[in-house]
N, C-alpha and C. Protein backbone atom coordinates (compact mmCIF):
# COMPACT_ATOMS: atom_id res chain seq x y z
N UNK A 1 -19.67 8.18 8.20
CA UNK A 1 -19.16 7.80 6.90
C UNK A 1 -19.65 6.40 6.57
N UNK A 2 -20.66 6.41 6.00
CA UNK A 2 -21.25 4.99 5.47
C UNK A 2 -19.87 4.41 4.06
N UNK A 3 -20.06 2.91 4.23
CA UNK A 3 -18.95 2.38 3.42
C UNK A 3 -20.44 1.83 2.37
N UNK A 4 -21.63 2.24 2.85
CA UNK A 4 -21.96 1.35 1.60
C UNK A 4 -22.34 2.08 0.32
N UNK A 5 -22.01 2.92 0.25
CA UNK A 5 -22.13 3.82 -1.29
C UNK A 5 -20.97 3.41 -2.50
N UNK A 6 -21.04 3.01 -3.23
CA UNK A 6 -20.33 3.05 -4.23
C UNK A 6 -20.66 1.53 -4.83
N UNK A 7 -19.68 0.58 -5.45
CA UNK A 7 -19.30 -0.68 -5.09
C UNK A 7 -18.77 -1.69 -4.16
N UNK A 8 -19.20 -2.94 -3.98
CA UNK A 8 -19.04 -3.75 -2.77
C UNK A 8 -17.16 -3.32 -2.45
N UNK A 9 -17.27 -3.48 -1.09
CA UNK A 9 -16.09 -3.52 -0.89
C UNK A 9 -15.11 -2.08 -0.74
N UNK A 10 -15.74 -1.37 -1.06
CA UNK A 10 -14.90 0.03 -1.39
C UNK A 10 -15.85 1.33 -0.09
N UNK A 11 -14.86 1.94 0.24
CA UNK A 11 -15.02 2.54 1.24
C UNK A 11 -14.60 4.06 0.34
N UNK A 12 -15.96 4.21 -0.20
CA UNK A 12 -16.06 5.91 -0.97
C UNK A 12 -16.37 7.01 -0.17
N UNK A 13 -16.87 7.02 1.13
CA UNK A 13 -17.02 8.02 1.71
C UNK A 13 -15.50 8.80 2.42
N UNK A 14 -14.62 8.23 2.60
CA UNK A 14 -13.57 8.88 2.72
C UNK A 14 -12.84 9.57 2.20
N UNK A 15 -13.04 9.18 0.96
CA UNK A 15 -12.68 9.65 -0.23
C UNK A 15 -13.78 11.35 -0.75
N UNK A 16 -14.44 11.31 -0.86
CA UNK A 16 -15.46 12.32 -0.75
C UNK A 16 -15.88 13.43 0.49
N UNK A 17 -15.15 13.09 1.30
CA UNK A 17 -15.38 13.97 2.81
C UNK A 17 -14.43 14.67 3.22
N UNK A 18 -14.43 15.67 3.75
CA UNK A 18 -13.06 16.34 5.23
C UNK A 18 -13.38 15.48 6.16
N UNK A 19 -14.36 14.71 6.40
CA UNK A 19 -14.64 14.15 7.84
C UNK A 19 -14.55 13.00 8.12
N UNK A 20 -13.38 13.02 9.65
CA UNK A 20 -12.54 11.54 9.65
C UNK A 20 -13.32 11.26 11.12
N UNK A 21 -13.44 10.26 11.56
CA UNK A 21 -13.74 9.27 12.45
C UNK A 21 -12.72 9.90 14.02
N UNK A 22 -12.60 10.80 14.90
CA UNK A 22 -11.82 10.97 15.84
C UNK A 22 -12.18 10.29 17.41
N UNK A 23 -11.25 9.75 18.32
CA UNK A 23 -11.39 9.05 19.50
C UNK A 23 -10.77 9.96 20.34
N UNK A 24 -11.83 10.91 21.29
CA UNK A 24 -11.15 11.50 22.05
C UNK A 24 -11.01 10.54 23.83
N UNK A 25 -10.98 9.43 23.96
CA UNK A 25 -10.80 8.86 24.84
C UNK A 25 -11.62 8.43 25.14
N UNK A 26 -11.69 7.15 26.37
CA UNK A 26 -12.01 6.20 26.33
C UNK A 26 -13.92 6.02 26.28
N UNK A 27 -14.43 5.32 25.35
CA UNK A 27 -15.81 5.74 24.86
C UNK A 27 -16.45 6.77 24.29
N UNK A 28 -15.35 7.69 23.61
CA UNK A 28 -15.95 9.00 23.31
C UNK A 28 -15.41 9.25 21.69
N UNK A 29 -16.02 8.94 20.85
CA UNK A 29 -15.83 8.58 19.31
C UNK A 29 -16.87 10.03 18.47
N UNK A 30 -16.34 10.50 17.81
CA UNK A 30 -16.92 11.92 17.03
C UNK A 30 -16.28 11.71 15.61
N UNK A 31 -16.74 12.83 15.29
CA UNK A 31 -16.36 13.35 13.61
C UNK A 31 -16.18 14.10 13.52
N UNK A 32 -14.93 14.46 13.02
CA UNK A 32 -14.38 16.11 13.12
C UNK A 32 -14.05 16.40 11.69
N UNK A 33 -14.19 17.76 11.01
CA UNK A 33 -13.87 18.29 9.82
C UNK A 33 -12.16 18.54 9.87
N UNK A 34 -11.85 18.19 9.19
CA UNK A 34 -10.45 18.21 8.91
C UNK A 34 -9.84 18.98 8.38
N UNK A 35 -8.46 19.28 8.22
CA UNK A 35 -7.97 20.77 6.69
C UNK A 35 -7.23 19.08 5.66
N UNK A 36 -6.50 19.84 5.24
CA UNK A 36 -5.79 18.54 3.73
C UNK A 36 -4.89 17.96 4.37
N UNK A 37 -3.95 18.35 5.32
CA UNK A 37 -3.20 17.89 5.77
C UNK A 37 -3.43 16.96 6.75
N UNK A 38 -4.33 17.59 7.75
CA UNK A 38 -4.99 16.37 8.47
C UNK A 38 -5.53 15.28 8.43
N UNK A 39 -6.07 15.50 6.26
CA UNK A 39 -6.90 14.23 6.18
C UNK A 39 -5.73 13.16 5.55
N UNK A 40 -4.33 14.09 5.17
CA UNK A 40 -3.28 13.26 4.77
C UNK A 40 -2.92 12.51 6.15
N UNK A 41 -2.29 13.01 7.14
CA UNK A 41 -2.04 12.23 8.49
C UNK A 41 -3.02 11.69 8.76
N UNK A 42 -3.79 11.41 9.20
CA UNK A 42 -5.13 10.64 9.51
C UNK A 42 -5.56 9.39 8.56
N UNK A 43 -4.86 9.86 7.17
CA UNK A 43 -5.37 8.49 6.34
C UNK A 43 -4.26 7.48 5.98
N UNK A 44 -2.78 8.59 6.67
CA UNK A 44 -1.91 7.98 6.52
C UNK A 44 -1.13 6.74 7.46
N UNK A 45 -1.48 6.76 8.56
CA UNK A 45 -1.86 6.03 9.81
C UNK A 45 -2.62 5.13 9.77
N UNK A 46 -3.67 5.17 9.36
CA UNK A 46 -4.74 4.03 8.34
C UNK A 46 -3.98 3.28 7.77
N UNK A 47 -3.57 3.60 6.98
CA UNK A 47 -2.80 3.06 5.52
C UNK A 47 -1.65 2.06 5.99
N UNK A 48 -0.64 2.93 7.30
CA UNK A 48 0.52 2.39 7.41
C UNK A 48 0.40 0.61 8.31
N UNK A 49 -0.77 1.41 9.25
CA UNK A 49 -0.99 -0.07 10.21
C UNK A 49 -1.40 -1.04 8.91
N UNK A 50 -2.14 -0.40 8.24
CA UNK A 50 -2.90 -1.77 7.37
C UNK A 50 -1.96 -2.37 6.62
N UNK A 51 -1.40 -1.51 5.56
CA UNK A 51 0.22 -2.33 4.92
C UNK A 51 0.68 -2.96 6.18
N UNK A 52 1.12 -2.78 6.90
CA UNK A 52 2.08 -3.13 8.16
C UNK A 52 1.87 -4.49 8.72
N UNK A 53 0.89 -4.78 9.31
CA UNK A 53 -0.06 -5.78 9.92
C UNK A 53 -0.31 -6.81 8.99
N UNK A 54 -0.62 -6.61 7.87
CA UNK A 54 -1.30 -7.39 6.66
C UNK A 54 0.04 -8.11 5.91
N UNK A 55 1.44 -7.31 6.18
CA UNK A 55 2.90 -7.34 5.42
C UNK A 55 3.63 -8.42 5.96
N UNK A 56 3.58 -8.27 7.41
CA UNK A 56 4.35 -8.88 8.24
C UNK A 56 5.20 -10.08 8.06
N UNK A 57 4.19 -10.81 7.62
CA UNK A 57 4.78 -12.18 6.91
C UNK A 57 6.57 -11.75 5.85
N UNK A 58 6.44 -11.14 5.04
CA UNK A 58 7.49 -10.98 4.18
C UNK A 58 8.16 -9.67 4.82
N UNK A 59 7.62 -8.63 5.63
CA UNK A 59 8.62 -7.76 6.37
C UNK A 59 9.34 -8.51 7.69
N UNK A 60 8.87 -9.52 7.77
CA UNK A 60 10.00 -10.25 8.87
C UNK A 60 10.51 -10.80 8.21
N UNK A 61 10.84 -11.37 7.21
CA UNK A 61 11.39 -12.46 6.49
C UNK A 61 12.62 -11.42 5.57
N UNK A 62 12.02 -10.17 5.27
CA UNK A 62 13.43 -9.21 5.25
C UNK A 62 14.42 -8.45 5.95
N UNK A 63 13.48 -8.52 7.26
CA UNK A 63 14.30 -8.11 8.33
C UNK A 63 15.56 -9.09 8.94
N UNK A 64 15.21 -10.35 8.44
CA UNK A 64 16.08 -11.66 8.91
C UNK A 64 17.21 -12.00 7.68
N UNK A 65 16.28 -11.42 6.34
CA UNK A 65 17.52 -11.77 5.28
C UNK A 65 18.97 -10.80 5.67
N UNK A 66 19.81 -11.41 4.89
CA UNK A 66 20.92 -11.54 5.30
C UNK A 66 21.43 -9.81 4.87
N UNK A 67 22.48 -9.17 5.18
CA UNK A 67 22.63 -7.51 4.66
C UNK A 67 23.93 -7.37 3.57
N UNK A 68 23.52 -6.71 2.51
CA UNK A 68 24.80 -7.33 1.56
C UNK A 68 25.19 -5.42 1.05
N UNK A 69 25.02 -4.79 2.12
CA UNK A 69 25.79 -3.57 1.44
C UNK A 69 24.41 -2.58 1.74
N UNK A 70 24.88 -1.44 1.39
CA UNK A 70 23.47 -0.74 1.22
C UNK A 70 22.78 -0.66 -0.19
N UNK A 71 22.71 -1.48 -0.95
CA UNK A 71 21.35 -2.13 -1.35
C UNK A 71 21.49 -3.35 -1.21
N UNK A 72 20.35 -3.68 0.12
CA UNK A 72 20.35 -5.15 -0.15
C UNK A 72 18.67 -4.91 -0.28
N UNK A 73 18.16 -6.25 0.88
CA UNK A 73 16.62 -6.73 1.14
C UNK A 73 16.00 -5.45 1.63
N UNK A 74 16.64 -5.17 2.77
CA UNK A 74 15.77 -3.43 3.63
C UNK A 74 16.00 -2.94 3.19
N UNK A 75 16.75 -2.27 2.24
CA UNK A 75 16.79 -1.22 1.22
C UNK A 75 15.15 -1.03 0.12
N UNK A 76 15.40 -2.07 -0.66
CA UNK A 76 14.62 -2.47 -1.44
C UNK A 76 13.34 -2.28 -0.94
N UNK A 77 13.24 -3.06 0.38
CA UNK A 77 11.86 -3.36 1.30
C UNK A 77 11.32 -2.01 1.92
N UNK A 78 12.25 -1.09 2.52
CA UNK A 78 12.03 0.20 3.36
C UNK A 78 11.34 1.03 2.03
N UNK A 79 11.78 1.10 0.86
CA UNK A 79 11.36 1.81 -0.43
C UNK A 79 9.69 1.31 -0.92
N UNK A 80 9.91 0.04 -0.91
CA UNK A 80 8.58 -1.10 -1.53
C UNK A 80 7.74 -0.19 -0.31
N UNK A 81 7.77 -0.33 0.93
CA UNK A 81 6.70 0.10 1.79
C UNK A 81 6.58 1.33 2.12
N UNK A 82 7.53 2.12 1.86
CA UNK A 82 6.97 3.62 1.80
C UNK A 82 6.54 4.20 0.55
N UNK A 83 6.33 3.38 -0.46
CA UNK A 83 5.78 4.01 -2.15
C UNK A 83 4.29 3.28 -1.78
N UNK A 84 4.11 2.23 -1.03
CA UNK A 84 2.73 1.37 -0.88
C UNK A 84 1.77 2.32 0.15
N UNK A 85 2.73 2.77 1.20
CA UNK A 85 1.59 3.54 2.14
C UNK A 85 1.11 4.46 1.69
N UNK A 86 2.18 5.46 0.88
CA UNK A 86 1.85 6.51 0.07
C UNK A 86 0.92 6.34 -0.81
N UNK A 87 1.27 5.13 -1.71
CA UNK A 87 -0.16 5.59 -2.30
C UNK A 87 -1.06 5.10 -2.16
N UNK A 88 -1.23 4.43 -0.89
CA UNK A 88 -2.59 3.76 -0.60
C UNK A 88 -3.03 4.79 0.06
N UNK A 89 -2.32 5.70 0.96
CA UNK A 89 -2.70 6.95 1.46
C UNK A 89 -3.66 8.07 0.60
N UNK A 90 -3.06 8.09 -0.75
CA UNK A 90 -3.34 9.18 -1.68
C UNK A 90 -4.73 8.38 -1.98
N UNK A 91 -5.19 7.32 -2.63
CA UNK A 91 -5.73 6.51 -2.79
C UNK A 91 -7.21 6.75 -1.85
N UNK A 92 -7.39 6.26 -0.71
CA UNK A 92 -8.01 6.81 0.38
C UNK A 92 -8.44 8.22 0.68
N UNK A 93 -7.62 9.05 0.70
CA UNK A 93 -7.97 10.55 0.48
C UNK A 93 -8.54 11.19 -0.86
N UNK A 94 -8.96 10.33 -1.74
CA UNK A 94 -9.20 10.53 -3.00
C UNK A 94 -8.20 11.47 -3.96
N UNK A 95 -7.30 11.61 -3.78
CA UNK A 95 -6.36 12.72 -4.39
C UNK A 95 -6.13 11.84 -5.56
N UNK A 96 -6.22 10.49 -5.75
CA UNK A 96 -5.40 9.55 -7.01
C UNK A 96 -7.09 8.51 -6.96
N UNK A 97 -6.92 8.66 -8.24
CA UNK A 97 -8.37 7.59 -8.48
C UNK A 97 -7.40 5.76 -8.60
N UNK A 98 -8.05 4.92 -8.48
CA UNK A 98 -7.33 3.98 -8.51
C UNK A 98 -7.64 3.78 -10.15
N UNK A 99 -6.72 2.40 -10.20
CA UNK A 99 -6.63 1.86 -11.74
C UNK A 99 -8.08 0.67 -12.21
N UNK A 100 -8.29 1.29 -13.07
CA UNK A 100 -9.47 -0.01 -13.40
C UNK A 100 -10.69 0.59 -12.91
N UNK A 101 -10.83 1.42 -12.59
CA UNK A 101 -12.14 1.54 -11.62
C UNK A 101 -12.81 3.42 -11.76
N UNK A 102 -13.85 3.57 -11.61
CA UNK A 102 -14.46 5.30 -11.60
C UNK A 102 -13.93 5.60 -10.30
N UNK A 103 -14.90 4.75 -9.29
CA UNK A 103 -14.73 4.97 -8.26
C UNK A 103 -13.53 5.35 -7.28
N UNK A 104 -13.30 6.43 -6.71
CA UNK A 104 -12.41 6.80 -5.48
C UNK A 104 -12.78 6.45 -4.31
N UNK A 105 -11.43 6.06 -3.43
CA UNK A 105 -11.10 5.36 -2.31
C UNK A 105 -10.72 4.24 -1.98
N UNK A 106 -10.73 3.75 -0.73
CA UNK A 106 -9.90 2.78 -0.64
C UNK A 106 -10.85 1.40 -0.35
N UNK A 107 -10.37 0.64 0.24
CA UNK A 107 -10.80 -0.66 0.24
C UNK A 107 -11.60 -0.95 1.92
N UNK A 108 -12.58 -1.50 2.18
CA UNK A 108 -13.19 -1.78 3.26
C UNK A 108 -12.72 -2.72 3.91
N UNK A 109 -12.85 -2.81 4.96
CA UNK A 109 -12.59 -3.76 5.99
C UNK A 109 -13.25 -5.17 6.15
N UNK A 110 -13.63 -5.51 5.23
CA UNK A 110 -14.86 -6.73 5.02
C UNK A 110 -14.13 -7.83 5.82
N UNK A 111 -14.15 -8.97 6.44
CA UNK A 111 -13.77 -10.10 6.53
C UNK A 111 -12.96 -10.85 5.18
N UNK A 112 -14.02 -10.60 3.77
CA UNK A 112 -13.71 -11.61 2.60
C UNK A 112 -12.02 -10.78 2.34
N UNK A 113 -11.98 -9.50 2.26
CA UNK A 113 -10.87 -8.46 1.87
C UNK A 113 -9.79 -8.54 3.33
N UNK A 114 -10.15 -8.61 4.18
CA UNK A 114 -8.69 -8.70 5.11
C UNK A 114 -7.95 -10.23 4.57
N UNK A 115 -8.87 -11.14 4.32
CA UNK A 115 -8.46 -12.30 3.90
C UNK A 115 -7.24 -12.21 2.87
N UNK A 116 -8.25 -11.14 2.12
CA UNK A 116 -7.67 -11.28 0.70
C UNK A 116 -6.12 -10.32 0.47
N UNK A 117 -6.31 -9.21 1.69
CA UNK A 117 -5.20 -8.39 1.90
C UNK A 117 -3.68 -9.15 2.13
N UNK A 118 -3.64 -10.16 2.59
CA UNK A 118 -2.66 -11.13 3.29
C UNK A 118 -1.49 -11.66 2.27
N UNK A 119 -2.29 -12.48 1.24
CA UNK A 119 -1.63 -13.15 0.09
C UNK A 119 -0.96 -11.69 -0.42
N UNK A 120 -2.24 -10.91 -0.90
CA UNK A 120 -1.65 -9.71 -2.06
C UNK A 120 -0.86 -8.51 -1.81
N UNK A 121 -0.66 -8.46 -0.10
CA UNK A 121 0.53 -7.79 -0.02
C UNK A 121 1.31 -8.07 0.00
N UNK A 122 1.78 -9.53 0.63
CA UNK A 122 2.64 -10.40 0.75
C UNK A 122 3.59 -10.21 -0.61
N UNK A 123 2.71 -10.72 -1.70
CA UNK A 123 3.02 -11.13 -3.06
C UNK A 123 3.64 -9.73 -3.71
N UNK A 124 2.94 -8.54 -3.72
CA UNK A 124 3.43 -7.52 -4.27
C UNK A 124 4.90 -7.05 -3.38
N UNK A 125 4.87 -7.11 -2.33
CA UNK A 125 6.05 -6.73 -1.63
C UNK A 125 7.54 -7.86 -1.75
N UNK A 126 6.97 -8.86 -2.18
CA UNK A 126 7.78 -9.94 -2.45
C UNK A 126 8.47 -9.88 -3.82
N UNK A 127 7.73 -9.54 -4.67
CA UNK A 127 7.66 -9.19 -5.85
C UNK A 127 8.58 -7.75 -5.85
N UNK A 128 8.12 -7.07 -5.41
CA UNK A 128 9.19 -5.60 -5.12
C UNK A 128 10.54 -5.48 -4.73
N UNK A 129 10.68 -6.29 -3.84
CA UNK A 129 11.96 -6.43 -2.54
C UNK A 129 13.02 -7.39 -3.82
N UNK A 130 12.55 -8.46 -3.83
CA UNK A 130 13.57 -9.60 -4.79
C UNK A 130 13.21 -9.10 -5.49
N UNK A 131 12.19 -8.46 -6.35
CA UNK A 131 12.93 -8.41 -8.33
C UNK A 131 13.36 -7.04 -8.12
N UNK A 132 13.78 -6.12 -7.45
CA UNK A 132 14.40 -4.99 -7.29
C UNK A 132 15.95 -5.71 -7.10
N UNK A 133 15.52 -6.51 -6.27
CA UNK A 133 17.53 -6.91 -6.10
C UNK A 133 17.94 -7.75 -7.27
N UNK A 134 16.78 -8.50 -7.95
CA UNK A 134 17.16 -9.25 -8.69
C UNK A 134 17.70 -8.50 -10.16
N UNK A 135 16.82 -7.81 -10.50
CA UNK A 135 17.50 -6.52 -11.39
C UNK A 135 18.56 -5.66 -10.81
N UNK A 136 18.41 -5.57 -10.07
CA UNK A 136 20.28 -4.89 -9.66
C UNK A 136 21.30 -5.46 -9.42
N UNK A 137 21.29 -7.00 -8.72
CA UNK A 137 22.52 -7.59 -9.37
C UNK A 137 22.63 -8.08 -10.80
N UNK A 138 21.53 -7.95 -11.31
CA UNK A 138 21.49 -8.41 -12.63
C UNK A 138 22.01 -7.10 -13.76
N UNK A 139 21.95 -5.80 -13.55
CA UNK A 139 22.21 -5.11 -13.84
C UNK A 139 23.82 -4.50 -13.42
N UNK A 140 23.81 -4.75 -12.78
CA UNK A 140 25.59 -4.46 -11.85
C UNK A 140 26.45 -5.33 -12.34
N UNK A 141 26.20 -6.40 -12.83
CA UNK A 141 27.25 -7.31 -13.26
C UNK A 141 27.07 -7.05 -14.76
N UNK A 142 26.62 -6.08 -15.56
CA UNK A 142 26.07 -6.48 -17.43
C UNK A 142 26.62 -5.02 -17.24
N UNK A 143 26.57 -3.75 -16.56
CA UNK A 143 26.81 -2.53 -16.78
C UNK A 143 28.11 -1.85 -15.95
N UNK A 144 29.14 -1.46 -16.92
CA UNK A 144 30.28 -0.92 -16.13
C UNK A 144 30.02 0.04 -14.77
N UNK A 145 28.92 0.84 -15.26
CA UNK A 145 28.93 1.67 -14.04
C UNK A 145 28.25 0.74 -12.80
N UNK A 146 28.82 1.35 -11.38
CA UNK A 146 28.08 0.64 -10.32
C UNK A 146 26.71 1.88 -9.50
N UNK A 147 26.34 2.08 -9.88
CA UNK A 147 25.40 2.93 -9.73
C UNK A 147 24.25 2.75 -10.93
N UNK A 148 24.54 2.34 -11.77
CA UNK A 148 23.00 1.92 -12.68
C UNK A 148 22.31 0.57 -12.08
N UNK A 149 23.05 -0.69 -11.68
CA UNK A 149 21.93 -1.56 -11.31
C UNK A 149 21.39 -1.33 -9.88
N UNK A 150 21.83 -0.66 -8.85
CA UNK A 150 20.87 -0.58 -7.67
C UNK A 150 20.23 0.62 -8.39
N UNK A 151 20.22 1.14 -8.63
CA UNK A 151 19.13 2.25 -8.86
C UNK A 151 18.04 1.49 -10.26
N UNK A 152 18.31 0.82 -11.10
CA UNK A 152 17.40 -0.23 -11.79
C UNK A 152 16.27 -0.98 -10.44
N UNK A 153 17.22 -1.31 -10.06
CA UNK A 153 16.74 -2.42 -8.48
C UNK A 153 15.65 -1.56 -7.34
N UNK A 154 15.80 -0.41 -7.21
CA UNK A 154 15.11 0.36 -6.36
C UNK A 154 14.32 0.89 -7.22
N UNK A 155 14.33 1.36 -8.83
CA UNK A 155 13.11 2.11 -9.38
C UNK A 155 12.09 0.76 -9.78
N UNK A 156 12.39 -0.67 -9.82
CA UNK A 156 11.26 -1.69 -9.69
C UNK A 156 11.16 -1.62 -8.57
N UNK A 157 12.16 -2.11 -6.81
CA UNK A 157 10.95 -1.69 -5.65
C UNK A 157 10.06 -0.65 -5.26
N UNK A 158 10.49 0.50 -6.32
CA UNK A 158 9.17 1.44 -6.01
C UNK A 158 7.86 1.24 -7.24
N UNK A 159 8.28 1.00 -8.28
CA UNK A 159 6.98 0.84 -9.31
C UNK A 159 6.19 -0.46 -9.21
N UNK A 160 7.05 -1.30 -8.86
CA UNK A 160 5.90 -2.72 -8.20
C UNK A 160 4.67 -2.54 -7.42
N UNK A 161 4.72 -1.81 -6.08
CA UNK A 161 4.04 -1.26 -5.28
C UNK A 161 3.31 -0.68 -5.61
N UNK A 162 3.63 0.69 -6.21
CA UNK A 162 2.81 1.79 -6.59
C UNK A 162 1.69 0.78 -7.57
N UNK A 163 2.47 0.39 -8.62
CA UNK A 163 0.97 0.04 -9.82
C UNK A 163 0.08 -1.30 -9.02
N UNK A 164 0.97 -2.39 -7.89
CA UNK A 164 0.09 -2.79 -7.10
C UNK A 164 -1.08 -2.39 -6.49
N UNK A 165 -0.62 -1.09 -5.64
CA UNK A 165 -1.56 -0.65 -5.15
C UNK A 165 -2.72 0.53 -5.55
N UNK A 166 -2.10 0.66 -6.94
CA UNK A 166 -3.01 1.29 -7.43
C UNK A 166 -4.12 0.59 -8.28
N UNK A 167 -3.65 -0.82 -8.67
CA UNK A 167 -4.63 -1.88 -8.89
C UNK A 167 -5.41 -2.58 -7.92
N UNK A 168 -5.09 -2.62 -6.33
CA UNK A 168 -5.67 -3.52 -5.40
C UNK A 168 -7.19 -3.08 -5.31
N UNK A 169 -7.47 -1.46 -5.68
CA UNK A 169 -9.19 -1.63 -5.16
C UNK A 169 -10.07 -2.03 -6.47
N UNK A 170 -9.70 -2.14 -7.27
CA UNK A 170 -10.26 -2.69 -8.49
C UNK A 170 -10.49 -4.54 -8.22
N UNK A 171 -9.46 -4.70 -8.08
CA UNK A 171 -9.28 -6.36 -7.90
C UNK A 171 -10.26 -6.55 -6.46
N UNK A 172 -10.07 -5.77 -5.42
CA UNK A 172 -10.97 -5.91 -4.29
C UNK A 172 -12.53 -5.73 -4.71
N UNK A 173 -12.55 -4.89 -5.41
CA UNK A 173 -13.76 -5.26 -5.96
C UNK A 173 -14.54 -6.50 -6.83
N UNK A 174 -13.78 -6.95 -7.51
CA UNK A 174 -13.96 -8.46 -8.10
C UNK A 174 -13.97 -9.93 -7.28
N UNK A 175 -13.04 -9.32 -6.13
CA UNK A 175 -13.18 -10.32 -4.96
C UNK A 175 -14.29 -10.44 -4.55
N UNK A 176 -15.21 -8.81 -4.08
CA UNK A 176 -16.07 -9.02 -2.99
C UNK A 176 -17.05 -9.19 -4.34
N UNK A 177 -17.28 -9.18 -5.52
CA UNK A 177 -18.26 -9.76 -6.32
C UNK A 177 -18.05 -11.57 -6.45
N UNK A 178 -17.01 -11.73 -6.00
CA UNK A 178 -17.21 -13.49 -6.46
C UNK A 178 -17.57 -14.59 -5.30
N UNK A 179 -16.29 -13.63 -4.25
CA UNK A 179 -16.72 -14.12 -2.81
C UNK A 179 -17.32 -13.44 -1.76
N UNK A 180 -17.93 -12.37 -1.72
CA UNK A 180 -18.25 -11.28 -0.37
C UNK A 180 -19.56 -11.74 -0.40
């Protein structure tokens, strides 16, 4: 699977293939044809270490905030990162074209883009977690019912993410044109 077809930065062959990268032990690396499901698990594992690893910064920093009920920070945060893997997953498997862009798939592993992965997950997940809570106490105290502002609060930690990450390979691409 060559990453250099498409535009800088973008890893289109995954997106276009059944065929994923497999390690059957130690020194022994192949390519195996996949069914849909496999290329969903396989890209989804991808997806999760990379959110994960790249997150850390603000998923420890919610794991430490304080717990104020069931919606608080991990509420918000557990939602923000399972709408991000997902669709960075879908994203990668080409099933969802990203925003801004022709091109399908996901984002390459460049040096300039892991860089750039750091700040902008940080920021979108930050962005998800607090203005999800911030609209739901903001909403819980203006609306009699108590069930409209956490659910205000959790449908921004899931749409933050999603249109994040459905904007990140577009923007990764403008990166690796200014700095790659």
């Amino acid at each position: 699977m060559s990453r250099r077809r498409g535009p800088p930065g973008r890893e289109t062959a995954a997106a276009e293939s059944n065929e994923r990268r497999s390690w059957y032990g130690y020194g022994h690396l192949t390519r195996t044809e996949k069914s849909g499901v496999g290329i969903f698990l396989h890209d989804a594992t991808r997806i999760f270490s990379e959110v994960t690893v790249f997150s850390l910064p603000v998923l420890l920093f919610v794991m430490d905030y304080p717990a104020g009920g069931w919606f608080d920070a991990k509420a918000t945060g557990l939602l923000a990162w399972t709408v991000a893997i997902l669709a960075g997953t879908l994203i990668r498997g080409g099933w969802v074209r990203p925003a801004g862009t022709e091109t399908r798939g996901w984002v390459s592993l460049s040096p300039v883009l892991l860089m750039f992965r750091v700040p902008y997950f940080n920021a979108v997940f930050g962005v998800a977690i607090f203005g999800g809570l911030w609209v739901g106490g903001l909403l819980q105290g203006a609306v009699s019912s108590s069930a409209i502002g956490p659910l205000a609060g959790l449908s921004v930690a899931a749409l933050v993410p999603l249109l994040g990450f459905l904007a990140f390979p577009r923007l990764s691409e403008d990166v690796m044109v200014r700095w790659g």
